[in-house]
Each structure stands twice: as structure tokens, then as C-alpha cells.
C-alpha atoms as a PDB file:
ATOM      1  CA  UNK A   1      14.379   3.930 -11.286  1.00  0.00           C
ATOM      2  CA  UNK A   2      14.505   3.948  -7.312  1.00  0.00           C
ATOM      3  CA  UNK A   3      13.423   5.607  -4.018  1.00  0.00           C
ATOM      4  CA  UNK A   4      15.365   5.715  -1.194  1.00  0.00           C
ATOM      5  CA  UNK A   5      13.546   7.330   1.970  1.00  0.00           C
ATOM      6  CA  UNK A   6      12.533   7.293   5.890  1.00  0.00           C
ATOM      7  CA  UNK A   7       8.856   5.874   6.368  1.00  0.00           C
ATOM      8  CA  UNK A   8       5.682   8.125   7.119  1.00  0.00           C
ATOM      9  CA  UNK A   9       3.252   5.567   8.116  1.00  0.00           C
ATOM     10  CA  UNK A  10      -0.688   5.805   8.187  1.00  0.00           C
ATOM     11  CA  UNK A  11      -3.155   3.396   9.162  1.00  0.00           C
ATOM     12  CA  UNK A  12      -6.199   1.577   6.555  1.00  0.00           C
ATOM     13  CA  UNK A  13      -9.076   4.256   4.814  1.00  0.00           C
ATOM     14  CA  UNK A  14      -7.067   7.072   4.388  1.00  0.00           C
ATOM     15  CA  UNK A  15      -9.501   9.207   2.445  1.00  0.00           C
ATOM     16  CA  UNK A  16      -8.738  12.423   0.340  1.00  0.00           C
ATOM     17  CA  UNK A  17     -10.283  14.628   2.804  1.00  0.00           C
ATOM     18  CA  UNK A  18      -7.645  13.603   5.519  1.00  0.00           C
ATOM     19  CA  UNK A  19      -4.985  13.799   2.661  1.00  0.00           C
ATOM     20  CA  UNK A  20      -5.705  17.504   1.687  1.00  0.00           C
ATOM     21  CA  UNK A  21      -8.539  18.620   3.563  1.00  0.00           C
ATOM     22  CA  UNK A  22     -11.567  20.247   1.203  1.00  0.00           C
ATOM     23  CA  UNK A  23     -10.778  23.567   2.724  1.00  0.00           C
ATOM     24  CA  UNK A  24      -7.395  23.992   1.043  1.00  0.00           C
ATOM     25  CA  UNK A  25      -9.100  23.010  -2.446  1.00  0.00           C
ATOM     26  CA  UNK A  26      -9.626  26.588  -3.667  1.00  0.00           C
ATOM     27  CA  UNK A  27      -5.932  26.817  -4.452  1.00  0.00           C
ATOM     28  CA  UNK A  28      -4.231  25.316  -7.648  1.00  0.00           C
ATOM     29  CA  UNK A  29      -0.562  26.262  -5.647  1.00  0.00           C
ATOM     30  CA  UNK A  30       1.250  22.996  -5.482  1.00  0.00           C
ATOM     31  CA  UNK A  31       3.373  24.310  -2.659  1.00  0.00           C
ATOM     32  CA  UNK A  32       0.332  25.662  -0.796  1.00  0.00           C
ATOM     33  CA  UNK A  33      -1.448  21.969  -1.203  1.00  0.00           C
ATOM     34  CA  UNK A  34       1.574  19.825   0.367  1.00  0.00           C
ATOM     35  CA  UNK A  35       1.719  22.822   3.268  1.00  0.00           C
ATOM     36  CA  UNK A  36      -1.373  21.358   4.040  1.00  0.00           C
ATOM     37  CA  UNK A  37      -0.639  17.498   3.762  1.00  0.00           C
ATOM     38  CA  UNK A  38      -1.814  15.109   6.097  1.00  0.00           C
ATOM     39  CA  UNK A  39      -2.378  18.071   8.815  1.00  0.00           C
ATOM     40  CA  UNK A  40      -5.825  16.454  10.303  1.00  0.00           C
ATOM     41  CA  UNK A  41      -4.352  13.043  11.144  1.00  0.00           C
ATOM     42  CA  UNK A  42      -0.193  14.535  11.703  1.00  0.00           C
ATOM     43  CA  UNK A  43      -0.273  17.846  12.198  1.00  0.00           C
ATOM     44  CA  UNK A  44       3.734  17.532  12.365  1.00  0.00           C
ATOM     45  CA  UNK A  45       3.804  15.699   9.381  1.00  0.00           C
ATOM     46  CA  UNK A  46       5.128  18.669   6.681  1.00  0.00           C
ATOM     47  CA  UNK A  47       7.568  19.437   9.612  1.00  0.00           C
ATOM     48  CA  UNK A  48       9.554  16.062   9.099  1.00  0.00           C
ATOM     49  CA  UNK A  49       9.303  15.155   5.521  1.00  0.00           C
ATOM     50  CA  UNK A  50      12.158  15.275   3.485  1.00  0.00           C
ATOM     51  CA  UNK A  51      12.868  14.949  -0.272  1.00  0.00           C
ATOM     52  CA  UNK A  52      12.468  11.157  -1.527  1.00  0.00           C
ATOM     53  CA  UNK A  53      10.701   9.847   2.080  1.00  0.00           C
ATOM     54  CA  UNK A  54       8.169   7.160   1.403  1.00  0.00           C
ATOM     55  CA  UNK A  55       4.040   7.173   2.606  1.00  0.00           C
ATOM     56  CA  UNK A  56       3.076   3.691   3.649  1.00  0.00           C
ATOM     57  CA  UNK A  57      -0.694   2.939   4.291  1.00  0.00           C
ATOM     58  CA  UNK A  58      -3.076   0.097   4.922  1.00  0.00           C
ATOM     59  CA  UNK A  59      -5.718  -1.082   2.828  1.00  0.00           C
ATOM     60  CA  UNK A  60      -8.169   1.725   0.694  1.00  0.00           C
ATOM     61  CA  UNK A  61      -5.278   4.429   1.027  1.00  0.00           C
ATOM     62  CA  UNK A  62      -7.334   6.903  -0.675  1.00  0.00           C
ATOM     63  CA  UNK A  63     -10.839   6.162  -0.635  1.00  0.00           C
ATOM     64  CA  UNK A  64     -13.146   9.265  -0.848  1.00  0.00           C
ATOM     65  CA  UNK A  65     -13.549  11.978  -3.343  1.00  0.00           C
ATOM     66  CA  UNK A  66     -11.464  11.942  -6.636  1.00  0.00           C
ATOM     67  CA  UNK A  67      -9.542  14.896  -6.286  1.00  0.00           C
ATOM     68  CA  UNK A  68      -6.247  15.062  -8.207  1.00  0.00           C
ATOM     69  CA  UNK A  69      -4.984  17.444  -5.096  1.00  0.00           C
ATOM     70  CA  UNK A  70      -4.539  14.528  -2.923  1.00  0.00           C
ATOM     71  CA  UNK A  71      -0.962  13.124  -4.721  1.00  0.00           C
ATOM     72  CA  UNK A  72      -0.519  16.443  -5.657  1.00  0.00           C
ATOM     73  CA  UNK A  73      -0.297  17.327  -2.004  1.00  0.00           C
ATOM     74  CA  UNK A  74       1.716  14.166  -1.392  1.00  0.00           C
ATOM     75  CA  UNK A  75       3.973  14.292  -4.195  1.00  0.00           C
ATOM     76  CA  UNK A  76       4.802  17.929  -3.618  1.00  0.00           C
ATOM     77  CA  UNK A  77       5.580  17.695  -0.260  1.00  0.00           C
ATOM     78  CA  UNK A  78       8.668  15.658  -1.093  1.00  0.00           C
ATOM     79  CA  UNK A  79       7.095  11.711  -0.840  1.00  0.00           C
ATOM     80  CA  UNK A  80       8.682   9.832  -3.652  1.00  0.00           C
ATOM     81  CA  UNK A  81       6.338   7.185  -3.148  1.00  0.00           C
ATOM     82  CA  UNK A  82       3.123   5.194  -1.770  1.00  0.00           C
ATOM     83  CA  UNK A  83       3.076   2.371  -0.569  1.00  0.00           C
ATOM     84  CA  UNK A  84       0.041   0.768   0.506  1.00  0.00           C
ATOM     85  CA  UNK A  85      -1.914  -3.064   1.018  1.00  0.00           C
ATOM     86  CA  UNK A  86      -4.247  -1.331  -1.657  1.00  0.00           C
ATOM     87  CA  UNK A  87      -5.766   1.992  -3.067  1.00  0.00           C
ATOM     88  CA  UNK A  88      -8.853   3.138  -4.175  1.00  0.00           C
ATOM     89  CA  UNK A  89      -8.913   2.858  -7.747  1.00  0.00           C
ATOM     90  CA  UNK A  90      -9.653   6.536  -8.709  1.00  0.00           C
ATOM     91  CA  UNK A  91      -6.613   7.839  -6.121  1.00  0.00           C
ATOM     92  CA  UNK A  92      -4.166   5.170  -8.116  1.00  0.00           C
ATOM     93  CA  UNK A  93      -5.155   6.275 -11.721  1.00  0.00           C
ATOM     94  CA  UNK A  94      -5.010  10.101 -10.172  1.00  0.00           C
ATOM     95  CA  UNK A  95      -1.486   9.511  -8.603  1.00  0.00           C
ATOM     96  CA  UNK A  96      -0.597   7.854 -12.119  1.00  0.00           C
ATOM     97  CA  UNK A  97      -1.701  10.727 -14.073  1.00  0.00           C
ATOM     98  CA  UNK A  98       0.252  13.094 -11.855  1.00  0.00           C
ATOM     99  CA  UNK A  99       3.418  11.381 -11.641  1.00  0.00           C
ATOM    100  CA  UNK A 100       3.350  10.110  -8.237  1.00  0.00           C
ATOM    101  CA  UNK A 101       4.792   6.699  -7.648  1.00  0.00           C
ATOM    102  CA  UNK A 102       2.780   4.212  -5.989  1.00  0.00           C
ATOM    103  CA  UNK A 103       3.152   0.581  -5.298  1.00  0.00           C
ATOM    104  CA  UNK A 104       0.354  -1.934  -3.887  1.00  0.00           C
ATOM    105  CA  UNK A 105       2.281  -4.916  -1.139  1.00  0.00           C
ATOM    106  CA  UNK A 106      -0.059  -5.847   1.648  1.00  0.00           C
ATOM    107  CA  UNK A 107       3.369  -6.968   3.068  1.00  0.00           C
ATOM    108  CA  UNK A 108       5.299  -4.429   3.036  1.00  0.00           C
ATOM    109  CA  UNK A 109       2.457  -2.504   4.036  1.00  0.00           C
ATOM    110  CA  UNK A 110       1.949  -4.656   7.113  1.00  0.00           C
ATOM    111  CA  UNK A 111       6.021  -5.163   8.416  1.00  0.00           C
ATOM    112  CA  UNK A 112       7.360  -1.576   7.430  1.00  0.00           C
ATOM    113  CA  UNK A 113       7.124   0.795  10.759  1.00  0.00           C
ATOM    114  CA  UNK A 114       7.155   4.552  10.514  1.00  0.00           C
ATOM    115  CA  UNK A 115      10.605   5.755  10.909  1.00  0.00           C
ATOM    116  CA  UNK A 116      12.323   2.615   8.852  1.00  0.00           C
ATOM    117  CA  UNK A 117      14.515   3.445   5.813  1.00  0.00           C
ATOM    118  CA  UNK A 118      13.192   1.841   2.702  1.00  0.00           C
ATOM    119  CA  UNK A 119      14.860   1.558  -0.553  1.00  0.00           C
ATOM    120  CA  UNK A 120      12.525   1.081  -3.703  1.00  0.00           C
ATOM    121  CA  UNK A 121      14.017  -0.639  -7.196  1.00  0.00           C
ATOM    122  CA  UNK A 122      10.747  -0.328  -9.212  1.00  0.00           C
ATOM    123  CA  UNK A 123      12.047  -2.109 -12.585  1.00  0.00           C
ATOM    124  CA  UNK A 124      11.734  -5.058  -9.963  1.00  0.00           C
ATOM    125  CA  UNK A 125       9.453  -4.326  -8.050  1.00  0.00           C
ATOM    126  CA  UNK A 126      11.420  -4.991  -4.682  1.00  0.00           C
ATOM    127  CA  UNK A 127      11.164  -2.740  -1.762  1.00  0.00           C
ATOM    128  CA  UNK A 128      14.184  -3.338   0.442  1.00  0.00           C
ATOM    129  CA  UNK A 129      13.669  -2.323   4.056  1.00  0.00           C
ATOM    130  CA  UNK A 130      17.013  -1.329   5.180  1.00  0.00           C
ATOM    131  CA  UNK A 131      16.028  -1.035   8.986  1.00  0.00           C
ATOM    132  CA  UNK A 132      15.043  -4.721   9.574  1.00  0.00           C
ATOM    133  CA  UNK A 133      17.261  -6.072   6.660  1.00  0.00           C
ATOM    134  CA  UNK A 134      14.000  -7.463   4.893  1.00  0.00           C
ATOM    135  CA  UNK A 135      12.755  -7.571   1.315  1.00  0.00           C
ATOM    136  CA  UNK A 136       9.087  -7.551   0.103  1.00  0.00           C
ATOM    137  CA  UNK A 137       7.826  -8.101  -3.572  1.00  0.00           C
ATOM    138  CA  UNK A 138       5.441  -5.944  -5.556  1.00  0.00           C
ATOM    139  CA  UNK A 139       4.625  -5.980  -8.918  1.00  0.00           C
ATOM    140  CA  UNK A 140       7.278  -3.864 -10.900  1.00  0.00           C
ATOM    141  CA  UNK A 141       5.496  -1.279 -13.414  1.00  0.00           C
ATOM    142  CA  UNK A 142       4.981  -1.432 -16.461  1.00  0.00           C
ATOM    143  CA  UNK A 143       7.358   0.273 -19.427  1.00  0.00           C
ATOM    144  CA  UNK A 144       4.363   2.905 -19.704  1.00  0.00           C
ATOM    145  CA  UNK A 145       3.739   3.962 -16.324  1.00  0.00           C
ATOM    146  CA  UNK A 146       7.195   3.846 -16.159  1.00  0.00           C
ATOM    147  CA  UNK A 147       7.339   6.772 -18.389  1.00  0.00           C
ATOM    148  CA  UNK A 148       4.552   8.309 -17.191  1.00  0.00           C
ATOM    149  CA  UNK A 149       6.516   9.053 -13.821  1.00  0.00           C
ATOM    150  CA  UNK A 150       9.430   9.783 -15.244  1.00  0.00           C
ATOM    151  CA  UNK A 151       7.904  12.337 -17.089  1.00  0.00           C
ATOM    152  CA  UNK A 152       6.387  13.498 -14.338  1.00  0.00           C
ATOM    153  CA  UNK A 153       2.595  13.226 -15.466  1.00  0.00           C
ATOM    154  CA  UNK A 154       0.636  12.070 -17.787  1.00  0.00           C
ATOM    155  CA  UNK A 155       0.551  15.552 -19.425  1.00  0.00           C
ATOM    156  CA  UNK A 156       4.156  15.473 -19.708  1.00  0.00           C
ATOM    157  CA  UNK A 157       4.749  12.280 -21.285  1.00  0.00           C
ATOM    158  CA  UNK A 158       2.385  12.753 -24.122  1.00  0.00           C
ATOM    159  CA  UNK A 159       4.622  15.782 -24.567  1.00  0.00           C
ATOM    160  CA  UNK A 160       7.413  13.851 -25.995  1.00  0.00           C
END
């Protein structure tokens, strides 16, 4: 399983509300959610994401309210994957649940600029940054989160 994407890059405490912003919540549209993503902090942001791009954040990427929308948004706009020095526990489990893959590397977080092309292998865990020619570890997942993405969501793997 890997990712292969340019870098959308976002600073530490990125909460849900900045993520999907509690006046888009009264939708369950998937599409309608990610039209929304990220517009408080980059307004531009739905504008140049494309299939398979990568999110990188600081530490606490998102802290606040536990609101499944937040991947949702993410993952629907076309991000194939966090990245981030940590994340709020409830916002990993969520991402988890939802199929959204996510990967904690206060390295990579730290030396990856927006703009870079990453490549992900996540049976290894390595995230190869192709701009700078450098390599940072993370831990790989496990064979059940694994499947959990692959099935895109939780739902969906206890489907098979």
C-alpha cells in the first residue's frame, strides 16, 4: 500500500473547526464537506488539491471537537494521507474508522515543506520525500488498520 502526492502543509493545533468549519456540519454530503476543507486557514486550498496529495501538520493536528466530518472532509477532498508530529487521539481513531490514512513522524513533519512530492510505503512505514531526496521513519500499521483503510472504513471492513 502507498501514497504518492504534492504536500499541503499546516502549522501545530489544527482543530476540527478550522478543518470543516461547524457551519458546514448540517450536511451528511461528502462532496459538500471537502468543498469546504480547510477554507478558514487556505481559502485556496480545494482549488489545488489533487487526487492522492498528502496533509502534513505539526503537533495536535486535530485537537477540538470529535467530529467524524473532519477526515471526512479531508479524505474526500482527494488527501490520501496525514501526516503529522502527532494527533489528537479522538481525530486519529475518527480518521481510522473512516478510512483515512494517517501517519504520526515529528520528522517528517518538521523537514517536509508545502509543495514537496512525498511518496508513502506504509507496510514500512517510510515516507520518501522525493523533493529533497530524504527518507523519514514512522511506524508502519498494523495488518488491521491495514484493512481497515483498504476497506475504506471501519464499516466496510467488518463487511467482509
Amino acid at each position: 500500500m502507498k501514497a504518492n502526492g504534492y504536500v499541503h502543509k499546516y502549522g501545530d493545533n489544527v482543530d476540527t473547526d478550522v478543518i470543516i468549519p461547524a457551519r458546514y456540519l448540517n450536511t451528511a454530503d461528502h462532496k459538500e464537506l471537502a468543498s469546504h476543507c480547510m477554507e478558514d486557514i487556505d481559502k485556496d486550498f480545494v482549488k489545488k488539491v489533487n487526487d492522492g496529495d498528502i496533509m502534513v501538520g505539526g503537533f495536535n493536528f486535530g485537537c477540538g471537537s470529535s467530529r467524524e466530518h473532519a477526515p471526512i472532509a479531508i479524505k474526500k477532498s482527494g488527501i490520501s494521507c496525514v501526516i503529522a508530529a502527532t494527533f489528537a487521539r479522538i481525530f486519529y481513531r475518527n480518521a481510522i474508522n473512516i478510512g483515512l490514512a494517517i501517519l504520526e513522524c515529528p520528522e517528517a513533519s518538521e523537514r517536509i515543506e508545502a509543495g514537496d512530492r512525498v511518496e508513502i510505503d506504509f507496510d514500512t512505514g517510510v515516507i520518501t520525500n522525493l523533493t529533497k531526496n530524504e527518507t523519514y521513519k514512522a511506524e508502519p500499521f498494523p495488518e488491521f488498520i491495514k484493512d481497515i483503510i483498504n476497506s475504506d472504513g471501519l464499516l466496510n471492513s467488518l463487511k467482509k
